[in-house]
N, C-alpha and C. Protein backbone atom coordinates (compact mmCIF):
# COMPACT_ATOMS: atom_id res chain seq x y z
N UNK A 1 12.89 -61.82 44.97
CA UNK A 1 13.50 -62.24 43.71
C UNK A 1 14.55 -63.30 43.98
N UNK A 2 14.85 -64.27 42.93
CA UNK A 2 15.66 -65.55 43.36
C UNK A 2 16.92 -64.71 42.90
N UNK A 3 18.03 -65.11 43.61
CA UNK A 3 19.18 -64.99 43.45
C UNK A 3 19.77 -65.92 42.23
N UNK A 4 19.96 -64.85 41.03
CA UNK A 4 20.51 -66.04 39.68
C UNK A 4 21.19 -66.67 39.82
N UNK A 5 22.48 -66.69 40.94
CA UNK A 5 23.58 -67.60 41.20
C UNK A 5 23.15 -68.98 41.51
N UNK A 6 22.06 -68.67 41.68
CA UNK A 6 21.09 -70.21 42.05
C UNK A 6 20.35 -70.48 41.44
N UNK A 7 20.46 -71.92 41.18
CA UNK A 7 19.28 -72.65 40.63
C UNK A 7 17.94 -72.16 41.00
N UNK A 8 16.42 -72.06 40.01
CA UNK A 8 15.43 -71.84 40.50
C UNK A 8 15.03 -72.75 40.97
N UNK A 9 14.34 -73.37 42.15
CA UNK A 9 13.92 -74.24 43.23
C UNK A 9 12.18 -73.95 43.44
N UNK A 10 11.73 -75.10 44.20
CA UNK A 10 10.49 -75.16 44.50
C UNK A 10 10.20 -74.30 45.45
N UNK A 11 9.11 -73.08 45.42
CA UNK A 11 8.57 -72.67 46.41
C UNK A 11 9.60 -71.04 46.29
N UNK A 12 10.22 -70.96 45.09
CA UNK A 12 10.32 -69.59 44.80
C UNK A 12 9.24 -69.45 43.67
N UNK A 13 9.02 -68.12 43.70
CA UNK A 13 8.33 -66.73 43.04
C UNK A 13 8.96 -67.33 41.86
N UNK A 14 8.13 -67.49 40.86
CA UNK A 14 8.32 -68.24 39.14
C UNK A 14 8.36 -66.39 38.58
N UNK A 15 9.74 -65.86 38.27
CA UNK A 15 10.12 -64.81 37.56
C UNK A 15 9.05 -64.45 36.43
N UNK A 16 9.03 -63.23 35.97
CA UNK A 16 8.70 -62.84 34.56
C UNK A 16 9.48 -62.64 33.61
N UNK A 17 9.34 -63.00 32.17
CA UNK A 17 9.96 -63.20 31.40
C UNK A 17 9.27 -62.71 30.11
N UNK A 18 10.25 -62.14 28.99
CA UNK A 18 9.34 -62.41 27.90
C UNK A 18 9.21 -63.38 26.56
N UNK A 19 8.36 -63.74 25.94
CA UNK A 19 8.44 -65.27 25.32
C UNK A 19 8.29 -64.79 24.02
N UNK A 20 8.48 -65.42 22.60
CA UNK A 20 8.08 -65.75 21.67
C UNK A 20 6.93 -66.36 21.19
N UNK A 21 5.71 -66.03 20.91
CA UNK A 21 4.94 -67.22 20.66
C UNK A 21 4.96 -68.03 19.35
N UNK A 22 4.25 -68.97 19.08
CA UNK A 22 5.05 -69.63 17.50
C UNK A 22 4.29 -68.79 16.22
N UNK A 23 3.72 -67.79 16.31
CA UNK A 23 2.93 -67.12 15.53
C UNK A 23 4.47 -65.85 15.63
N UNK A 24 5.29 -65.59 16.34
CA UNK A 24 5.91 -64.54 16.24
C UNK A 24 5.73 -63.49 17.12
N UNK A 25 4.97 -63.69 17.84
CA UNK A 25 4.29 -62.41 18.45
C UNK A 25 4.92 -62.69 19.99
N UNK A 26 4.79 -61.67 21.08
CA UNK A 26 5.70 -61.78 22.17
C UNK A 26 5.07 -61.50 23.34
N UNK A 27 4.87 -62.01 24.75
CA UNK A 27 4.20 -62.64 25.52
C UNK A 27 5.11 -62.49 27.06
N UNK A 28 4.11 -62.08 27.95
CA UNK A 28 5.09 -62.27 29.23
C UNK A 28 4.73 -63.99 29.83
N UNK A 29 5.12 -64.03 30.71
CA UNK A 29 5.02 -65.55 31.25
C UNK A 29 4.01 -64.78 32.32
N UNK A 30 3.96 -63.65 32.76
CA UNK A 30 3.17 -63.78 33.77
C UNK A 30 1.79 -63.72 33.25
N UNK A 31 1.37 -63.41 32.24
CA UNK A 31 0.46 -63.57 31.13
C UNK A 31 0.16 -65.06 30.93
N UNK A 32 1.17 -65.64 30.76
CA UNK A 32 1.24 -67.33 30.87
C UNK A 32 1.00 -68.08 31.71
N UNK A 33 0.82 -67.18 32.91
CA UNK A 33 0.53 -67.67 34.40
C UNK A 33 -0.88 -67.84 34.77
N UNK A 34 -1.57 -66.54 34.10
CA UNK A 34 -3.00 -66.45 34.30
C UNK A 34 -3.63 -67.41 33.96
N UNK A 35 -4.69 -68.02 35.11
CA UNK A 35 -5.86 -69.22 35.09
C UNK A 35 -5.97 -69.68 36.08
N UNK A 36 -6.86 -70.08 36.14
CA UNK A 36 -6.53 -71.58 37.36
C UNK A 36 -6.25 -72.51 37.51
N UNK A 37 -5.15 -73.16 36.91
CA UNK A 37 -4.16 -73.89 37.40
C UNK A 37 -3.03 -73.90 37.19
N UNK A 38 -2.49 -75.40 36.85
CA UNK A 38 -0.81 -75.02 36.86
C UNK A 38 -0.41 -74.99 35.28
N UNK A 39 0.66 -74.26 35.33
CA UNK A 39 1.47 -74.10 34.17
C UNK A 39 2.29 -74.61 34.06
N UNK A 40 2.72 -75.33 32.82
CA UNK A 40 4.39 -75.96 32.88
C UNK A 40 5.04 -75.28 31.52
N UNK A 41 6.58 -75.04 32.03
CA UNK A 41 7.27 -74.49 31.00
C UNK A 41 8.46 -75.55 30.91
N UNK A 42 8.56 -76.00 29.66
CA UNK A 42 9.42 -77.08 29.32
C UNK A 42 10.51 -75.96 28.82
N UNK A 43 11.90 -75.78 29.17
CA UNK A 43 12.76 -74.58 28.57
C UNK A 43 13.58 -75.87 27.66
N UNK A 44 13.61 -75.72 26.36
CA UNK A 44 14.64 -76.25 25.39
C UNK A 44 13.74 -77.06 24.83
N UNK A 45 14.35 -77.18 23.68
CA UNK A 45 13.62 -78.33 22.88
C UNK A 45 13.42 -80.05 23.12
N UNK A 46 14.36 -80.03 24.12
CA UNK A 46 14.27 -81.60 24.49
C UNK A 46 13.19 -81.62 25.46
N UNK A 47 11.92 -81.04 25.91
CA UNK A 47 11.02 -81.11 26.35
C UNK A 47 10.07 -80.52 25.67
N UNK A 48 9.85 -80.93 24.16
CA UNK A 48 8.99 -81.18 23.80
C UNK A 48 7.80 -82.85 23.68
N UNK A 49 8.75 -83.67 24.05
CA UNK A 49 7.97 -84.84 24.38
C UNK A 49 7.41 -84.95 24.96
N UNK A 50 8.01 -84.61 26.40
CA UNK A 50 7.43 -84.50 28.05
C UNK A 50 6.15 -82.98 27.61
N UNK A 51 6.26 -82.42 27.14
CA UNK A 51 5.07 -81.56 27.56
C UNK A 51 3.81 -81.98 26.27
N UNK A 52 4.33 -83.01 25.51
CA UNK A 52 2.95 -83.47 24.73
C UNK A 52 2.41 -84.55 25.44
N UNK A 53 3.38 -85.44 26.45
CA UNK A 53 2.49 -86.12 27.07
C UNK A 53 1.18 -85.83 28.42
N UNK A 54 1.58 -84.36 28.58
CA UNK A 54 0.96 -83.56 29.87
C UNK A 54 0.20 -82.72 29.24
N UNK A 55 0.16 -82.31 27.66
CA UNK A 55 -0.69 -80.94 27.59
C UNK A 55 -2.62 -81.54 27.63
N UNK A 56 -2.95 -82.49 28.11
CA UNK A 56 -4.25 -83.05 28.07
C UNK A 56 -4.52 -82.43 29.80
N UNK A 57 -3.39 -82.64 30.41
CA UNK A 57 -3.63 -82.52 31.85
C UNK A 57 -3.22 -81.45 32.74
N UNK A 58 -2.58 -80.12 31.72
CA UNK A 58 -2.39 -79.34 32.53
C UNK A 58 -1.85 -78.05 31.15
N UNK A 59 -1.92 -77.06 31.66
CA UNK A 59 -1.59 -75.67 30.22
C UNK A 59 -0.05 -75.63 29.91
N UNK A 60 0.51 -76.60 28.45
CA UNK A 60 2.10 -76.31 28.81
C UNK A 60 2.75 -75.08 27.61
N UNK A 61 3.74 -74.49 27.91
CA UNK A 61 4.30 -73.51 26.79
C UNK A 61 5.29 -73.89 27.09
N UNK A 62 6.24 -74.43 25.41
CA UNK A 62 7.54 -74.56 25.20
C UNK A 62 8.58 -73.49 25.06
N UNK A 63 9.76 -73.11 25.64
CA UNK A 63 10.46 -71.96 25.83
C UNK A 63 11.20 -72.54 24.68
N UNK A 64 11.98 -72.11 23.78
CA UNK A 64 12.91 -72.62 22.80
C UNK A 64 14.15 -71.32 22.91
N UNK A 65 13.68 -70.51 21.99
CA UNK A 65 14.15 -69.22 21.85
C UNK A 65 14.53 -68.04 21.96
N UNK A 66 14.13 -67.89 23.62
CA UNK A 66 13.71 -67.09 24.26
C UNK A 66 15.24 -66.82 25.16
N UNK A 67 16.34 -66.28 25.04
CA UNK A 67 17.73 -66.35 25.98
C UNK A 67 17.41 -65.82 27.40
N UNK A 68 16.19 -64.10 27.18
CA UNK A 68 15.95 -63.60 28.52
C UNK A 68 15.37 -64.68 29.79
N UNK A 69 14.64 -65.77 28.86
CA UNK A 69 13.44 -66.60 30.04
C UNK A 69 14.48 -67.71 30.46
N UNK A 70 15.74 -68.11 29.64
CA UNK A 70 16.73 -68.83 30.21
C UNK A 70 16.91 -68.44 31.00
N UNK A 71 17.92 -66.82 31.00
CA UNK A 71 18.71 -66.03 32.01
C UNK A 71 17.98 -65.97 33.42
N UNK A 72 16.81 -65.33 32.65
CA UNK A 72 15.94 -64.99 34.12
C UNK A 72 15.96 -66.13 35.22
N UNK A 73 15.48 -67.21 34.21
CA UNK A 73 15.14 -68.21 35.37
C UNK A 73 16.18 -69.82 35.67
N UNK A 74 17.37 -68.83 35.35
CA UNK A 74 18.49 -69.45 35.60
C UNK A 74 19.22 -70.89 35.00
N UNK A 75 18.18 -71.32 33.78
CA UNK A 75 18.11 -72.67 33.01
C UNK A 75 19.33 -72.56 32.18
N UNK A 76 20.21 -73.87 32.22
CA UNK A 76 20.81 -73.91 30.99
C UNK A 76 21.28 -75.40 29.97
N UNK A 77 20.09 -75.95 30.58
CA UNK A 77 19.95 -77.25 29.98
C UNK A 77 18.37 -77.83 29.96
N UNK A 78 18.02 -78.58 29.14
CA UNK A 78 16.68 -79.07 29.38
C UNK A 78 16.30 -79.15 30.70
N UNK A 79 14.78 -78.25 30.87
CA UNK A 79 14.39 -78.57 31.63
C UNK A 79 12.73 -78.17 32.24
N UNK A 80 11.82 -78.94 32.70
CA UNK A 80 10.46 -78.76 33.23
C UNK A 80 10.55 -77.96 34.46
N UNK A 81 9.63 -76.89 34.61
CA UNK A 81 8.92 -76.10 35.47
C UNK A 81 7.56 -75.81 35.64
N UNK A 82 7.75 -76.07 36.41
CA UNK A 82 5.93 -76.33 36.88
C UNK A 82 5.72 -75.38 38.02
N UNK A 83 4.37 -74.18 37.93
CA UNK A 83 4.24 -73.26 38.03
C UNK A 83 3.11 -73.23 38.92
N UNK A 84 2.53 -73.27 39.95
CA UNK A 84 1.25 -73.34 40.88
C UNK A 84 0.63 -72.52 40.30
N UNK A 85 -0.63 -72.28 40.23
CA UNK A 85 -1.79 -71.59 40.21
C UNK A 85 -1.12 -69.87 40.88
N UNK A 86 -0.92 -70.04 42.11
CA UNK A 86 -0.36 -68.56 42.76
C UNK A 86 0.81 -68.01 42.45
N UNK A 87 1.54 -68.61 40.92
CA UNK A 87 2.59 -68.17 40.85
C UNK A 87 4.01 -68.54 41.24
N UNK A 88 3.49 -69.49 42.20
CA UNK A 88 5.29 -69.98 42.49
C UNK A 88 5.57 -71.37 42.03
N UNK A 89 6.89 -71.08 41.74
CA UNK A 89 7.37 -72.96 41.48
C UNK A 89 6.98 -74.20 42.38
N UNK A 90 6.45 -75.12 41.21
CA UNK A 90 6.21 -75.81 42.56
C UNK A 90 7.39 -77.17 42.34
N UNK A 91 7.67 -77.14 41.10
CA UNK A 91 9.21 -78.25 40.80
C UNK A 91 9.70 -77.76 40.43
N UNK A 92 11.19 -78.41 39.71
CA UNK A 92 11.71 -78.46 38.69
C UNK A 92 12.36 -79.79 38.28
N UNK A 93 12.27 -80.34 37.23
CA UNK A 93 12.84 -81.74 36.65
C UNK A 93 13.73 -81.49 35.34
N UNK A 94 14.25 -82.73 34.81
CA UNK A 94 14.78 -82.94 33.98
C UNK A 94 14.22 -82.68 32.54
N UNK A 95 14.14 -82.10 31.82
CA UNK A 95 13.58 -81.93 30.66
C UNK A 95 12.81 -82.73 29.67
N UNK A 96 13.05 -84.19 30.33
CA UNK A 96 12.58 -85.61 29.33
C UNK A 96 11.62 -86.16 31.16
N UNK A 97 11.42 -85.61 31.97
CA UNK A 97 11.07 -86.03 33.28
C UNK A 97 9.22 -85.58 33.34
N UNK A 98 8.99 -86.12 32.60
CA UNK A 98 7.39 -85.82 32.93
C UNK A 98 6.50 -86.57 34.10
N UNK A 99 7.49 -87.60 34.62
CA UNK A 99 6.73 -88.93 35.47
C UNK A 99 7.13 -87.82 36.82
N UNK A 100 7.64 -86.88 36.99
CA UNK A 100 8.34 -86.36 38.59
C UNK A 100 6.73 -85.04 38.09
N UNK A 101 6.27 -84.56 37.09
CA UNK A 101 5.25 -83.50 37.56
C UNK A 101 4.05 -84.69 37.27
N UNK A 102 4.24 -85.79 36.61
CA UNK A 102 2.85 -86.67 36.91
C UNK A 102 2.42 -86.78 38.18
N UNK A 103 3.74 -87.70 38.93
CA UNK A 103 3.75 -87.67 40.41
C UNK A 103 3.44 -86.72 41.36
N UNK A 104 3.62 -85.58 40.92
CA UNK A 104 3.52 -83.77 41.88
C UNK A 104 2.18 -84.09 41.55
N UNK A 105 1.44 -83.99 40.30
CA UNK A 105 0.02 -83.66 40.53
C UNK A 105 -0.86 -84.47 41.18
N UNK A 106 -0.42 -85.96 40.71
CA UNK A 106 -1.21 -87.10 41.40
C UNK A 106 -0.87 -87.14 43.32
N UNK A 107 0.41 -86.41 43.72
CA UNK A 107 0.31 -86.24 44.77
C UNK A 107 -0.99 -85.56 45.76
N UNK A 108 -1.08 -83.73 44.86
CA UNK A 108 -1.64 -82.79 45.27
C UNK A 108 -3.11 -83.00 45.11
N UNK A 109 -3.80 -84.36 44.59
CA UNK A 109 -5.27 -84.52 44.00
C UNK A 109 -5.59 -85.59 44.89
């Protein structure tokens, strides 16, 4: 488990959390995790741009509302997380930063 005093970082274990969905209804992230590939969680509303320009190229869910999936995963400002296939982080960026997980994927392909 990541130590909350710290930022979540690449190549830790992406926490569980529970979410809101926009229907109302309530959702773990590790539920959000399931598939094969990567997941991105944009936490705050200022990454809603950045995850409409990526949802063609990868599964994204916007955190808005959610204080536990802040806490948990230590966020307290806009920001992108991008989630490997196995569960662990594989970034984290700036919340308006979609060109740093363009770059991660076009790296890994």
């Amino acid at each position: 488990m990541v130590d909350r005093a710290d930022r979540l970082q690449a190549g830790d274990r992406a926490p569980d959390a529970r979410l809101t969905t926009p229907d109302g209804g309530r959702i773990r992230l590790f539920d959000v995790f399931r598939g094969p590939g990567f997941t991105l969680l944009g936490f705050g509303a200022g990454c809603a741009e950045a995850l409409a320009r990526l949802t063609d190229r990868i599964h994204t869910h916007l955190v808005t509302q959610d204080a536990d999936a802040f806490q948990t995963y230590g966020i307290d400002t806009d920001t992108l997380v991008l989630v490997r296939p196995d569960g662990y982080v594989a970034l984290t960026a700036d919340g308006d930063d979609s060109d740093a997980v363009l770059a991660y994927i076009k790296a890994i392909m």
